[in-house]
Protein backbone atom coordinates (compact mmCIF):
# COMPACT_ATOMS: atom_id res chain seq x y z
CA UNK A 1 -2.61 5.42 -17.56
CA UNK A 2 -0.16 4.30 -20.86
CA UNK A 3 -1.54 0.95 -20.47
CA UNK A 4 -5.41 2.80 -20.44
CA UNK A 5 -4.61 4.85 -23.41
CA UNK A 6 -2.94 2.16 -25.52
CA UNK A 7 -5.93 -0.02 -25.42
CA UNK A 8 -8.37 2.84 -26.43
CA UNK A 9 -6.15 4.10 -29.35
CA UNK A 10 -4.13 0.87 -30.62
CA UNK A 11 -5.39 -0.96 -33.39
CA UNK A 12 -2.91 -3.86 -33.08
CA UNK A 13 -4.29 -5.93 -29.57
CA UNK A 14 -1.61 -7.82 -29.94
CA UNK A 15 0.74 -4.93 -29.02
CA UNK A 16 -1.45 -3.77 -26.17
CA UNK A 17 -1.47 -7.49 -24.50
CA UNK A 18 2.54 -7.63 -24.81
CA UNK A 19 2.70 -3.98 -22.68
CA UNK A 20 0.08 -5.38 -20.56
CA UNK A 21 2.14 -8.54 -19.39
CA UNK A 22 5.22 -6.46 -19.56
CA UNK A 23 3.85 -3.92 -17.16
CA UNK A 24 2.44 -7.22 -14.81
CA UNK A 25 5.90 -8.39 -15.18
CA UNK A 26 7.34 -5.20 -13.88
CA UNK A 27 4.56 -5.02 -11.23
CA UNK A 28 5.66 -8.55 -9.28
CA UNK A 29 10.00 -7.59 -10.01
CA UNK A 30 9.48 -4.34 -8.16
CA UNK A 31 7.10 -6.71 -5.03
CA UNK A 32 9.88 -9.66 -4.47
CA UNK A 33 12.76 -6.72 -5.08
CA UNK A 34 11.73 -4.25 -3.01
CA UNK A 35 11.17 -3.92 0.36
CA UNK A 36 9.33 -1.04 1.07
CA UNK A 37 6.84 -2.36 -1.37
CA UNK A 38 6.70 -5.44 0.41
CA UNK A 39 5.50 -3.34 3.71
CA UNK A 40 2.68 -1.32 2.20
CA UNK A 41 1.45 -4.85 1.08
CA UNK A 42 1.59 -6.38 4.81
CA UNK A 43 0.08 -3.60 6.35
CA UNK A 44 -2.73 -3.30 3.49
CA UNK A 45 -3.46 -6.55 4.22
CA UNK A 46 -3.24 -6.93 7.78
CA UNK A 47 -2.52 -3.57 9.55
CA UNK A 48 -4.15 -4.82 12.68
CA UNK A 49 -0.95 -6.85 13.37
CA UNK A 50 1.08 -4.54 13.43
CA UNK A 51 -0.97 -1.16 14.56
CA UNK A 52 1.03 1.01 16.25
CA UNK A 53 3.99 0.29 13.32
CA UNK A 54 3.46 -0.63 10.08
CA UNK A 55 -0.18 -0.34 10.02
CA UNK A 56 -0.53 3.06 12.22
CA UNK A 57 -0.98 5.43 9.27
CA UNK A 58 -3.89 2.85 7.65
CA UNK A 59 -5.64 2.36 11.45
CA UNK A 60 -5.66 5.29 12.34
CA UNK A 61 -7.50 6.26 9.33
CA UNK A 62 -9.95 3.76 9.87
CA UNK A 63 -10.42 4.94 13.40
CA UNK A 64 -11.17 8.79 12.22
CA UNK A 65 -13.96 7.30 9.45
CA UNK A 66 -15.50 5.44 12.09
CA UNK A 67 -15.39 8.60 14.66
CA UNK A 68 -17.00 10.57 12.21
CA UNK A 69 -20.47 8.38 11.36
CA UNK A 70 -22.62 9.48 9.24
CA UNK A 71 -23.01 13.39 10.32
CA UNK A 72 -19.05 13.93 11.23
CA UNK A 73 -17.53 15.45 14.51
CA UNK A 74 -18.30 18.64 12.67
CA UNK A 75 -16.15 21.44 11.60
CA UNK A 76 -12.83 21.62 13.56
CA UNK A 77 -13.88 19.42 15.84
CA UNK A 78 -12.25 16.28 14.85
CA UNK A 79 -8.70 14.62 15.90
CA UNK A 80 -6.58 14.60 12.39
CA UNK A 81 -3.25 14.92 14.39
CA UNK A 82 -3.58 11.32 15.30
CA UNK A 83 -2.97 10.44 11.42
CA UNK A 84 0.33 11.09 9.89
CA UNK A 85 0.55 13.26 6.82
CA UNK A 86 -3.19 13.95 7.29
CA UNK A 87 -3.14 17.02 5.32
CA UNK A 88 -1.74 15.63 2.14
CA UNK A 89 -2.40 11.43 1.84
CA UNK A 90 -4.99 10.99 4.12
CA UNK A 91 -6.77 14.43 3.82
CA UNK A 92 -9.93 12.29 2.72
CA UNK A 93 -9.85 10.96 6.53
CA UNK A 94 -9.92 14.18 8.33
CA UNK A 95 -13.00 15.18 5.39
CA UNK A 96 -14.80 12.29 6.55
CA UNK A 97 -14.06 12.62 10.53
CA UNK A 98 -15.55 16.05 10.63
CA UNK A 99 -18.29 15.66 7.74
CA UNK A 100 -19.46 12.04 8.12
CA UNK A 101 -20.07 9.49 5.78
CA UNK A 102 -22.56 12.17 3.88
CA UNK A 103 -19.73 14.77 3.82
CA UNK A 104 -17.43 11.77 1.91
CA UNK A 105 -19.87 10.74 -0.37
CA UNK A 106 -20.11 14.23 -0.89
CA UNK A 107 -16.47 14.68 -1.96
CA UNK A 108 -16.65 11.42 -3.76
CA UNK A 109 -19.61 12.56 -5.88
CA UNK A 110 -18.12 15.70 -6.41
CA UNK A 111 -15.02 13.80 -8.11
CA UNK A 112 -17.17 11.69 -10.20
CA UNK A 113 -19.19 14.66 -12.29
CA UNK A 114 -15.86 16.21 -12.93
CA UNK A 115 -14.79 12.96 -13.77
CA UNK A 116 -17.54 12.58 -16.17
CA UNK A 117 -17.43 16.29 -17.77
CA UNK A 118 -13.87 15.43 -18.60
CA UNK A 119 -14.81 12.36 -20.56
CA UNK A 120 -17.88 13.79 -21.95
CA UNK A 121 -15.12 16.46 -23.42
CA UNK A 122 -12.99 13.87 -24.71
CA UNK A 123 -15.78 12.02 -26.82
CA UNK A 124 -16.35 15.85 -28.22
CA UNK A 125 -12.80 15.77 -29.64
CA UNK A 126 -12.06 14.87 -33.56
CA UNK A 127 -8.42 15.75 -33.33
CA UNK A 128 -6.73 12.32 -32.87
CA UNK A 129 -3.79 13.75 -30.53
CA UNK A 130 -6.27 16.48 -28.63
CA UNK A 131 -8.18 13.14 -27.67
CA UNK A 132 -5.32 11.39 -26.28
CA UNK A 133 -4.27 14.67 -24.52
CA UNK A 134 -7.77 15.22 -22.92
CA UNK A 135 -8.08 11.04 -22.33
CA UNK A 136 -4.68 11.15 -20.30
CA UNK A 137 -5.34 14.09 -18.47
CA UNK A 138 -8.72 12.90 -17.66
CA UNK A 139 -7.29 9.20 -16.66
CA UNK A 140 -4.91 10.94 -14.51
CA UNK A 141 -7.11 12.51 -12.37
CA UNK A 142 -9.52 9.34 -12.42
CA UNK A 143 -6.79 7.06 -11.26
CA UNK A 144 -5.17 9.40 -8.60
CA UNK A 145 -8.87 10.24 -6.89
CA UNK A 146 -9.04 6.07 -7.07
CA UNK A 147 -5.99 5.56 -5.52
CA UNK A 148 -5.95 7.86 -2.81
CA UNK A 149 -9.50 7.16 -1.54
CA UNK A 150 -9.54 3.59 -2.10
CA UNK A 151 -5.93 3.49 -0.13
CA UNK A 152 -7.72 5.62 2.63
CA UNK A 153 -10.08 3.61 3.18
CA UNK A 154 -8.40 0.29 3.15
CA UNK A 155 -9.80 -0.92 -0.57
CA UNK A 156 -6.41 -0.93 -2.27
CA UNK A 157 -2.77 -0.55 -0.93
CA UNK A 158 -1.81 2.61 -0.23
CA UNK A 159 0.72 4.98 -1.98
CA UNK A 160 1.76 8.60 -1.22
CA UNK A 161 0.10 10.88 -3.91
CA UNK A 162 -2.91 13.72 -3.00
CA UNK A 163 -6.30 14.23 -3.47
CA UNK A 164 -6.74 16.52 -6.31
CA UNK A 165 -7.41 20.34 -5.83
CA UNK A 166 -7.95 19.21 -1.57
CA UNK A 167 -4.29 18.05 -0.55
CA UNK A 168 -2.15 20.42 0.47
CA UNK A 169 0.99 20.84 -2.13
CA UNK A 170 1.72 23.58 -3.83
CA UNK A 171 3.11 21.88 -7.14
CA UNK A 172 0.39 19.19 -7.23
CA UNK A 173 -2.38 22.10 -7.27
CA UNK A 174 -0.85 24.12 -10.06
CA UNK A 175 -0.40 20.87 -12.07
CA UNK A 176 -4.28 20.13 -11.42
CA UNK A 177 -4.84 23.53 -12.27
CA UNK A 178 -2.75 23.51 -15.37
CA UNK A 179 -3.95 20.14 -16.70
CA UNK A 180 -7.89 21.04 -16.18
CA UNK A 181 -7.36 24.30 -17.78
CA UNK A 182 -5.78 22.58 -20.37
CA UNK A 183 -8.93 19.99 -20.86
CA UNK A 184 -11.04 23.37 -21.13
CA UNK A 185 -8.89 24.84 -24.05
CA UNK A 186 -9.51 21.71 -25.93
CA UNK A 187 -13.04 21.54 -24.93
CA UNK A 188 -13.32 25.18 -26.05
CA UNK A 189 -11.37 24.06 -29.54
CA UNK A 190 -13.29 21.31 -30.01
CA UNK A 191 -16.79 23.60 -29.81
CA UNK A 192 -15.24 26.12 -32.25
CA UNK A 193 -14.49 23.16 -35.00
CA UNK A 194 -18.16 21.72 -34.07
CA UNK A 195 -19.57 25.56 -34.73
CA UNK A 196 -17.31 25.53 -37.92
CA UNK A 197 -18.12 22.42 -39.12
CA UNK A 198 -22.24 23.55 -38.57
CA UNK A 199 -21.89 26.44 -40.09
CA UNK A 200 -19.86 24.93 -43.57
CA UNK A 201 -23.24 22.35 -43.72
């Protein structure tokens, strides 16, 4: 997200390639250092070797998406014991088990126009720090829907962080809550300065 933000709002490239390589740098320390890391690699990449270990959690999602088709087990009727932490990191799988394919896409789609309102928003902005307020917040919720679903569904390796506004966690919601209603006061700023700005022409 700092890397995302730099390269919008630096003027030096320079700068932003050096905290690029420096954050790549990081990236492959923390692999070969530690271990844990090291295991959500293996069983992103090959979770069938190891399935009722290190690749249960990732399987086992797999499995419920498959279940599901495209029309879904329907409501309540799916397994989403079977998955560990199902109701906070792999929330998406149980969605998809019961809904279907259609009922994902659904969620997915869902993601993406709030996605886009919050960029539209940020374009709207003059104020230099209001934009990279409403850019981070909106990155921040782009990256962690990205993440989560992508991990879910075997595109990327997975971490433990929750769907926005669907996982269950109490602090996570009111932060979602808190940031998006922070993205509207700046959207609502941004109108008044617009109206303002009309009005002096």
């Amino acid at each position: 997200i700092f890397i995302s933000v730099f390269y919008v709002f630096c003027r030096d490239k320079k700068i932003f390639l050096y905290n690029l390589a420096s954050a790549l740098l990081i990236l492959i320390f923390g692999y070969y250092t530690m271990t844990h890391v090291q295991v959500r690699f293996e069983a992103w990449l090959n979770p069938w070797k190891d399935i009722s270990g290190r690749g249960y959690q990732i399987t086992q999602s797999l499995f419920a998406i498959a279940t599901g088709g495209f029309f879904g087990t329907g409501l309540g009727l799916g397994n989403p014991d079977y998955i560990p932490e199902v109701h906070t990191d792999f929330i998406f799988s149980a969605i998809s088990e019961e809904f279907g394919t259609f009922g994902g896409i659904a969620v997915v789609l869902l993601y993406f126009i709030l996605i886009y309102r919050s960029f539209k928003i940020t374009l709207t902005i003059r104020n230099t720090f209001r934009k990279v307020l409403a850019l981070g917040i909106t990155l921040t919720y782009s990256y962690q829907t990205f993440v989560i679903i992508g991990g879910v569904i075997k595109l990327i390796p997975l971490t433990g962080i929750t769907l926005p506004f669907i996982s269950y966690g109490g602090s996570a919601l009111i932060s979602a809550f808190i940031s998006f209603g922070i993205l509207q006061a700046l959207s609502k700023k941004s109108l008044e300065v617009e109206e303002l700005l009309d009005y002096g022409g």
